[in-house]
Protein backbone atom coordinates (compact mmCIF):
# COMPACT_ATOMS: atom_id res chain seq x y z
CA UNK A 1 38.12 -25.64 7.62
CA UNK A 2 39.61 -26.79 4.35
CA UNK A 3 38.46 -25.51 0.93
CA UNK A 4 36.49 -28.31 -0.09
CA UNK A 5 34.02 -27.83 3.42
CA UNK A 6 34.05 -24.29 3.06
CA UNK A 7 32.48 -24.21 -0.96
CA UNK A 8 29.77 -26.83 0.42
CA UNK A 9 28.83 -25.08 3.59
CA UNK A 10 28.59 -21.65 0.76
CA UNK A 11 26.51 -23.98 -1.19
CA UNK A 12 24.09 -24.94 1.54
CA UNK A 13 23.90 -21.96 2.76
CA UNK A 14 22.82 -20.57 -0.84
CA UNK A 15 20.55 -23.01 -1.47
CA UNK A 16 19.15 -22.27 2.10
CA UNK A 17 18.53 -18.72 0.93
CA UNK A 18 17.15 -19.49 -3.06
CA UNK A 19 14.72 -21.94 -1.22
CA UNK A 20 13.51 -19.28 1.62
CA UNK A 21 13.05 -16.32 -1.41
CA UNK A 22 10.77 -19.07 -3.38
CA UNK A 23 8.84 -19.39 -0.52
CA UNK A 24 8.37 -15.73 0.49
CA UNK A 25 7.50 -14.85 -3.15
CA UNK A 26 4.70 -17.98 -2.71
CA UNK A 27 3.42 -16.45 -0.06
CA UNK A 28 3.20 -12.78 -1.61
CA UNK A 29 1.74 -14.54 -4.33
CA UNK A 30 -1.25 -16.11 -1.93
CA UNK A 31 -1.45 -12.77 0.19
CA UNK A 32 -2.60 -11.26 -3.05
CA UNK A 33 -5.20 -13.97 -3.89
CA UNK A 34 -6.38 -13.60 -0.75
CA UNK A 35 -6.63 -9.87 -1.19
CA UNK A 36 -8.58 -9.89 -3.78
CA UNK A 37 -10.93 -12.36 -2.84
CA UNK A 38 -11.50 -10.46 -0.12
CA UNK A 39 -12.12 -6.90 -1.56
CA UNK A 40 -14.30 -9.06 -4.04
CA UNK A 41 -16.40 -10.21 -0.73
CA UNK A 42 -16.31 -7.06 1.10
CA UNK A 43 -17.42 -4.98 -2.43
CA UNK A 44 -20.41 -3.47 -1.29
CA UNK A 45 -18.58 -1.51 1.23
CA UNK A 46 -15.76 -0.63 -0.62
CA UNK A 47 -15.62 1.73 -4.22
CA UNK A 48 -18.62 4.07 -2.84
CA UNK A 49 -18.35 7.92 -2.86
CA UNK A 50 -18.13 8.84 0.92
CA UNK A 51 -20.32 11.48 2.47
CA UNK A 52 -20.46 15.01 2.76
CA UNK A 53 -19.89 14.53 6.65
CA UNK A 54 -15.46 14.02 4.98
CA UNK A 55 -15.57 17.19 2.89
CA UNK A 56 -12.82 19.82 3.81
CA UNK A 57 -11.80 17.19 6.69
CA UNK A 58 -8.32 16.31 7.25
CA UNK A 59 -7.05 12.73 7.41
CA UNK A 60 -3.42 13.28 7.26
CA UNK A 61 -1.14 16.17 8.57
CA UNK A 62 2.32 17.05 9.47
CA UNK A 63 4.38 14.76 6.95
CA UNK A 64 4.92 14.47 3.54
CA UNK A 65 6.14 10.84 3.90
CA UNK A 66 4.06 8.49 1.62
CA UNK A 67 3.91 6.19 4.59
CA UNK A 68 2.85 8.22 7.30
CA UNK A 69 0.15 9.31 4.84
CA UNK A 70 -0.51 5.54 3.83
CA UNK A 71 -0.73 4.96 7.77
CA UNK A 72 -3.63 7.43 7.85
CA UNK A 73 -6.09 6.56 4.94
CA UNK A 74 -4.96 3.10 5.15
CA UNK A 75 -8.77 2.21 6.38
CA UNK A 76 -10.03 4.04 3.37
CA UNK A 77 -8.20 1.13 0.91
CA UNK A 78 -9.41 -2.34 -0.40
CA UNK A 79 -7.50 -4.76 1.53
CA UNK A 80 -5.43 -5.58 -2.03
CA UNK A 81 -4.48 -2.16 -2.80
CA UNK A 82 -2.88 -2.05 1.36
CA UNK A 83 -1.08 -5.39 0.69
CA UNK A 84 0.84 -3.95 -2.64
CA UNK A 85 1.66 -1.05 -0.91
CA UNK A 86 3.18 -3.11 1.89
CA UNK A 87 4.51 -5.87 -0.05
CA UNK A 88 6.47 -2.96 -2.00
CA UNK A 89 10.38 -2.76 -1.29
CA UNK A 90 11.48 -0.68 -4.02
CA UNK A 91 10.92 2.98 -3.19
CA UNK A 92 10.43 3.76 -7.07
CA UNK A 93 7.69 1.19 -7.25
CA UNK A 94 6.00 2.36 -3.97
CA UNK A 95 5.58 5.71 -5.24
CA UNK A 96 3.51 4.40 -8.38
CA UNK A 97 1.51 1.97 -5.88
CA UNK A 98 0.80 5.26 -3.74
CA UNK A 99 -0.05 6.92 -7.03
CA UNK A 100 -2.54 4.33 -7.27
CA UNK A 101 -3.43 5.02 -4.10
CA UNK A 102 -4.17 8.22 -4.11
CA UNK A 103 -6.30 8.06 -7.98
CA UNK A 104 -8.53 5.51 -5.14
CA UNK A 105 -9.15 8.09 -2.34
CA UNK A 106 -10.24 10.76 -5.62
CA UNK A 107 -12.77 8.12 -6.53
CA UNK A 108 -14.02 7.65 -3.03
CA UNK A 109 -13.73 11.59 -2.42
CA UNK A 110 -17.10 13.13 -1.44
CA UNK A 111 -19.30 14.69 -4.37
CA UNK A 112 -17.23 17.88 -5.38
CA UNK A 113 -14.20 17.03 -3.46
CA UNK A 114 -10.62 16.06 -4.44
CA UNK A 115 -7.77 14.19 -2.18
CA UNK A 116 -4.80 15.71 -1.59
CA UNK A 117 -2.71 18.05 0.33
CA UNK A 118 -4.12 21.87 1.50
CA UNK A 119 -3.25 24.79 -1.14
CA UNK A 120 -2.49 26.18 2.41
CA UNK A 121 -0.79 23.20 4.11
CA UNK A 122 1.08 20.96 1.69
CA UNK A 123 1.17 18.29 4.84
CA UNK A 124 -2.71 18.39 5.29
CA UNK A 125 -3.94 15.83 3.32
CA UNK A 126 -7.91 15.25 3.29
CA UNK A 127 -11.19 15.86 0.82
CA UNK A 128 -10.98 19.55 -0.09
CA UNK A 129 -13.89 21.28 -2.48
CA UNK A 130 -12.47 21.51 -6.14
């Protein structure tokens, strides 16, 4: 393959690429509308204080790794808080999305109750009495 074949098929290929990257950041894009469309329709069961029937009840144990731990409250989340998590690549920026994510399961905790790990267990994470 001469020089001159070899810079287009590089150029075709890169252009191949550039295109596909617009297109998955489109679609990330209308993932999140979608999201949030749907946590707006779904509101009334979302954002309410659960029940007493969660407090000192474990949801997560045996890791420390935010996505095991994301894997087990994951039902807890609006749908749009799930898809940044997932949509997340950059470890640095998935810890601040699981920040988030845990400042959501405090606002859902039961009346008295905080989420987070055990004082006992630093693995057992669940709605413990303050």
């Amino acid at each position: 393959m001469d020089n001159l074949a070899r810079e287009y098929k590089d150029f075709i290929i890169d252009a191949f690429v550039e295109e596909s990257l617009r297109k998955i950041k489109k679609i990330e894009k209308g993932l999140k509308v979608v999201a949030n469309i749907l946590d707006e329709i779904l509101e009334d069961s979302e954002d309410e204080q659960l029940d007493e029937t969660w407090t000192n009840k474990c949801v997560s144990s045996g890791t420390l790794k935010i996505e095991d731990i994301f894997n087990a409250i994951e039902n807890f989340l609006p749908i749009s808080l799930s898809l940044d998590f997932y949509l997340t690549k950059n470890e640095e920026e998935k810890y601040v999305v699981f920040e988030k994510i845990l400042d959501y399961m405090n606002d859902i905790a039961p009346k008295g109750c905080c989420f987070g790990p055990l004082r006992e267990d630093g693995a057992c994470f669940g709605f413990w009495r303050e």
